[in-house]
N, C-alpha and C. Protein backbone atom coordinates (compact mmCIF):
# COMPACT_ATOMS: atom_id res chain seq x y z
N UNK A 1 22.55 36.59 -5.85
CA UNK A 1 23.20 37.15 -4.67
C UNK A 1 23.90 36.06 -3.86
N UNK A 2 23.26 35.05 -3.75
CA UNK A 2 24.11 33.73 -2.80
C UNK A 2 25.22 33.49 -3.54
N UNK A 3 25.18 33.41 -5.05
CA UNK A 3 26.53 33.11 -5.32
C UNK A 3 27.88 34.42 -5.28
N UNK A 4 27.58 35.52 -4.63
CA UNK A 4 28.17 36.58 -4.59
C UNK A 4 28.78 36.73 -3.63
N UNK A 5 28.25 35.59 -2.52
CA UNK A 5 28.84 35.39 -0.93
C UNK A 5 30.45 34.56 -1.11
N UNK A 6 30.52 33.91 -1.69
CA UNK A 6 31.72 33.19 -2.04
C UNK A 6 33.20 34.59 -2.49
N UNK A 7 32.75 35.07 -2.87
CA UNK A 7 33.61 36.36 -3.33
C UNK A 7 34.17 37.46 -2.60
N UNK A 8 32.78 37.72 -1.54
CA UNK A 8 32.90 38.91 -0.58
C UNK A 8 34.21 38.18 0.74
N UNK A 9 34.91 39.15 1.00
CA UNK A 9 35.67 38.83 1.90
C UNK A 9 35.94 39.67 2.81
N UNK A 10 36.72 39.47 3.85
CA UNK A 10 36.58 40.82 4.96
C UNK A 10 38.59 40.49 5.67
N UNK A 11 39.17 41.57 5.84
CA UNK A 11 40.33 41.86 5.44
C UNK A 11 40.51 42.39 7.14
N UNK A 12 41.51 41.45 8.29
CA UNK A 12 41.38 42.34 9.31
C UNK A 12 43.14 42.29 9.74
N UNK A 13 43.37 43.64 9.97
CA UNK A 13 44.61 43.98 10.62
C UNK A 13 45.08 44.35 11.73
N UNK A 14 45.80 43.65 12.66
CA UNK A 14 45.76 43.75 13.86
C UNK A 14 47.49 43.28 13.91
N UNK A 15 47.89 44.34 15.21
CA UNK A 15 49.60 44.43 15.19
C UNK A 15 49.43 43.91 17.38
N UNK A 16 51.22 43.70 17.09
CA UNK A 16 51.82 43.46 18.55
C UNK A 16 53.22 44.41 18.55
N UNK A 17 52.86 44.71 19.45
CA UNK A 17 54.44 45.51 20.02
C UNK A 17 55.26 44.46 20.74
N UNK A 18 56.46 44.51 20.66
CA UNK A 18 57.81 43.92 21.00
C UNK A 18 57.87 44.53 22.76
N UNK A 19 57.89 45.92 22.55
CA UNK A 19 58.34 46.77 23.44
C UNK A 19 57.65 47.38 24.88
N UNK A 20 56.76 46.38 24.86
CA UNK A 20 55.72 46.52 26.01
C UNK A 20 56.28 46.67 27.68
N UNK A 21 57.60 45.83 27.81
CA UNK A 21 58.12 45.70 28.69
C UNK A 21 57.92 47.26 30.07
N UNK A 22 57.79 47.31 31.03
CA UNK A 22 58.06 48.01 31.80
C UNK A 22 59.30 48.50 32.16
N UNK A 23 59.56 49.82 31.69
CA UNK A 23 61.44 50.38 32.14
C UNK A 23 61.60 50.98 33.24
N UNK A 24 60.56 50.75 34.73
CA UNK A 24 60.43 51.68 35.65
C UNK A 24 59.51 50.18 36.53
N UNK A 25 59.66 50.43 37.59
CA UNK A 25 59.16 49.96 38.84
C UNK A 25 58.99 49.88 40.39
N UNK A 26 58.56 49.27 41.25
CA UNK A 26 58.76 49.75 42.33
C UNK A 26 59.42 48.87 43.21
N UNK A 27 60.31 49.56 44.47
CA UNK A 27 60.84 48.56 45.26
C UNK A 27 60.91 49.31 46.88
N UNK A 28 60.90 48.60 47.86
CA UNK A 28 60.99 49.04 49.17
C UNK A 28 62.18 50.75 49.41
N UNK A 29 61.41 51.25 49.87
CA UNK A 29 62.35 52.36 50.68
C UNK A 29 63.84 51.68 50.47
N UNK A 30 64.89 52.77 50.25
CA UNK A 30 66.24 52.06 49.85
C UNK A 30 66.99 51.23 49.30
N UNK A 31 65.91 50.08 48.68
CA UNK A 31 66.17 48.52 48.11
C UNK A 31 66.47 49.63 46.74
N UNK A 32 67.26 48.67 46.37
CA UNK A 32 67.56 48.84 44.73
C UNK A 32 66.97 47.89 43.99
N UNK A 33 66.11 48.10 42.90
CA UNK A 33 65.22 47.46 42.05
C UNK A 33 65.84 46.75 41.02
N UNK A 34 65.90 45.37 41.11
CA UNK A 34 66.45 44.38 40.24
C UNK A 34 65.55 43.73 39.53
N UNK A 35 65.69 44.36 37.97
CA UNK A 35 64.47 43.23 37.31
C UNK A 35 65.25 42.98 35.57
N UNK A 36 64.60 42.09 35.02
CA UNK A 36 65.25 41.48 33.54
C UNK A 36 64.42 41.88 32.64
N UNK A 37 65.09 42.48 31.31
CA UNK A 37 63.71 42.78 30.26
C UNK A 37 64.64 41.75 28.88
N UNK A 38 63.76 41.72 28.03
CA UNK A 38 64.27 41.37 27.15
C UNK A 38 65.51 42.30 26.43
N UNK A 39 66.71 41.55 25.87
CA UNK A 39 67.39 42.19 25.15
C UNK A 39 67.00 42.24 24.09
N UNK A 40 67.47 42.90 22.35
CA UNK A 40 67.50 43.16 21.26
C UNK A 40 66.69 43.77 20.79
N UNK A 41 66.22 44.01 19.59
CA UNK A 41 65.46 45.17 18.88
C UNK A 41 63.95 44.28 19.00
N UNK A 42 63.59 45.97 19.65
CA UNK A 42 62.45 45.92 19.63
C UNK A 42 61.27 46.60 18.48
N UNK A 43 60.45 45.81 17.99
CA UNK A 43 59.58 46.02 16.96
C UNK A 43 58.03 46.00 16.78
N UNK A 44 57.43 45.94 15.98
CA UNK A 44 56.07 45.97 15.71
C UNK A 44 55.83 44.70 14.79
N UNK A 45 55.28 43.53 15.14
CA UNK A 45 54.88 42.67 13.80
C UNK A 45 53.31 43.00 13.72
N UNK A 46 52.85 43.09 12.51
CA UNK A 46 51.91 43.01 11.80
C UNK A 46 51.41 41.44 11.52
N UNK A 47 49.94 41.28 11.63
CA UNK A 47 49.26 39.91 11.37
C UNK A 47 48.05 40.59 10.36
N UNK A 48 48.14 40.42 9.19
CA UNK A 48 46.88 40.08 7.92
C UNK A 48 46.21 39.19 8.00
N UNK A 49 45.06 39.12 8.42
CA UNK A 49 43.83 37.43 7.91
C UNK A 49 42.97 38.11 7.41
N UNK A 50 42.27 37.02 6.33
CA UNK A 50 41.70 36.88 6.01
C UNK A 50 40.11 35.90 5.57
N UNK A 51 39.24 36.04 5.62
CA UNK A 51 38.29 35.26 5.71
C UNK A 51 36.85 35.35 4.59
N UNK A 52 36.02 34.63 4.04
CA UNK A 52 35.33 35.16 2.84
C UNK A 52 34.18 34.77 3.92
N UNK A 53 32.73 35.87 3.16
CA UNK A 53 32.01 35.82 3.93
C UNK A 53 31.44 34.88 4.57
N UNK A 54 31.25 33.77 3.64
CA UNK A 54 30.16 32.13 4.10
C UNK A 54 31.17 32.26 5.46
N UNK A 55 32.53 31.95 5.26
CA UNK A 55 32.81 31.42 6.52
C UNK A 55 32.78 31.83 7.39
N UNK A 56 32.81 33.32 7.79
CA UNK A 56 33.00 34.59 8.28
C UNK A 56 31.35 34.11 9.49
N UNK A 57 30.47 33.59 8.26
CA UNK A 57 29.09 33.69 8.79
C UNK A 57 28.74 32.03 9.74
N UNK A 58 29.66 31.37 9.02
CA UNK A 58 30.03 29.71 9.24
C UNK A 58 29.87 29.96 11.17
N UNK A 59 31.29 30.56 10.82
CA UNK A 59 31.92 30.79 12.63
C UNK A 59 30.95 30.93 13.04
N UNK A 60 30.47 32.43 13.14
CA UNK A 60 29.09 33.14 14.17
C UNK A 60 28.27 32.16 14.02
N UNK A 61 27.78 31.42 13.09
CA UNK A 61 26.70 30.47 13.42
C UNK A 61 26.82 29.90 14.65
N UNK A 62 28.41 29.20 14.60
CA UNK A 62 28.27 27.85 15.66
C UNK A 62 28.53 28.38 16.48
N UNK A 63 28.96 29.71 16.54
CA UNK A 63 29.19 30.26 18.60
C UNK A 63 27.65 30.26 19.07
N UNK A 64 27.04 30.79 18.46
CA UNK A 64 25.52 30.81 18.56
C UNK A 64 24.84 29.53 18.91
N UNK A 65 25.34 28.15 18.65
CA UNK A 65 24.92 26.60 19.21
C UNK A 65 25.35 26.09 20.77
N UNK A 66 26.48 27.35 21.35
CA UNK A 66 26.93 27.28 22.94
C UNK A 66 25.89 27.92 23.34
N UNK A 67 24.85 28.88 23.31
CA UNK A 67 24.30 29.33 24.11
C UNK A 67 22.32 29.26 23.82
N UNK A 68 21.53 29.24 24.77
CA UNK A 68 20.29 29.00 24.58
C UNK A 68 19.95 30.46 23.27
N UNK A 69 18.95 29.80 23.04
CA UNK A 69 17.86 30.92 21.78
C UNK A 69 17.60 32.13 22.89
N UNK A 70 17.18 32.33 24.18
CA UNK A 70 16.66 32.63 24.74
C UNK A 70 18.28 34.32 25.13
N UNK A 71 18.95 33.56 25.35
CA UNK A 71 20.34 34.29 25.66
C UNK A 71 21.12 34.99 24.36
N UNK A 72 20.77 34.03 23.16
CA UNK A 72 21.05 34.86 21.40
C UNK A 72 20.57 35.81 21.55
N UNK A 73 19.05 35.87 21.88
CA UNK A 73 18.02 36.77 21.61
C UNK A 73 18.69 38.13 22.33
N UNK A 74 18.66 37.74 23.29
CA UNK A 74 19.17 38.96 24.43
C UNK A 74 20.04 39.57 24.36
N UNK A 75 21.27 39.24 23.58
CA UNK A 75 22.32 39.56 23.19
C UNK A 75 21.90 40.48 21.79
N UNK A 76 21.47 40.29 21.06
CA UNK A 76 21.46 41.12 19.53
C UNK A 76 20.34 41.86 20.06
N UNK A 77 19.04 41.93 20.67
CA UNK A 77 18.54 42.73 20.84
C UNK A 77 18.98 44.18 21.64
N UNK A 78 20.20 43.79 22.92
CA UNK A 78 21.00 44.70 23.42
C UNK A 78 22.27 45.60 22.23
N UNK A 79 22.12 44.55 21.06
CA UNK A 79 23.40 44.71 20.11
C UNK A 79 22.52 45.80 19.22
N UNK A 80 21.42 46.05 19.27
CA UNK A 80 20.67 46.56 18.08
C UNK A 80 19.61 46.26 17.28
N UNK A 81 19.73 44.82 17.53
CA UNK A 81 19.09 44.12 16.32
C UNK A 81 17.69 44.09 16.56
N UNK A 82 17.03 44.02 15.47
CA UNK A 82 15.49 43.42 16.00
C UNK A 82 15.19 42.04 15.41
N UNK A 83 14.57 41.49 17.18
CA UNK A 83 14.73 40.13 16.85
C UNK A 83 12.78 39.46 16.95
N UNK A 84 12.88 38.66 16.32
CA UNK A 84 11.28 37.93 16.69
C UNK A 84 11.21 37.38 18.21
């Protein structure tokens, strides 16, 4: 099974919009509202990563070395987990 960890990988997809900009806003009684958005086409890019499990598990280890045993604990036990 340990050598099966090298293989397993975990696949995450996560996007950005271009087009977030605000086309509406507010301005004083009578003022006319002057503001700049970006010009040209607006789109969606897509970001793929990837990561295999050891390392996947690598990371979470060492976030786990910023904070006391005492505060881990507290955290995964609120998360679900059962902890000693």
């Amino acid at each position: 099974m340990r050598n099966m960890l090298s293989r397993i990988g975990l696949i995450d997809e996560t996007s950005l919009k271009t087009n977030i900009t605000n086309t509406t806003g507010w301005s004083a009684k009578g003022a006319l509202l002057i503001d700049d958005k970006p010009f040209g086409h607006w789109s969606t890019r897509t970001f793929i990563t990837a990561l295999g499990l050891d390392k996947v598990w690598w990371v979470s280890w060492n976030v786990c070395d910023d904070f006391t045993a005492q505060e881990c604990c507290n955290f995964f036990k609120a998360a679900g987990y059962e902890t000693d």
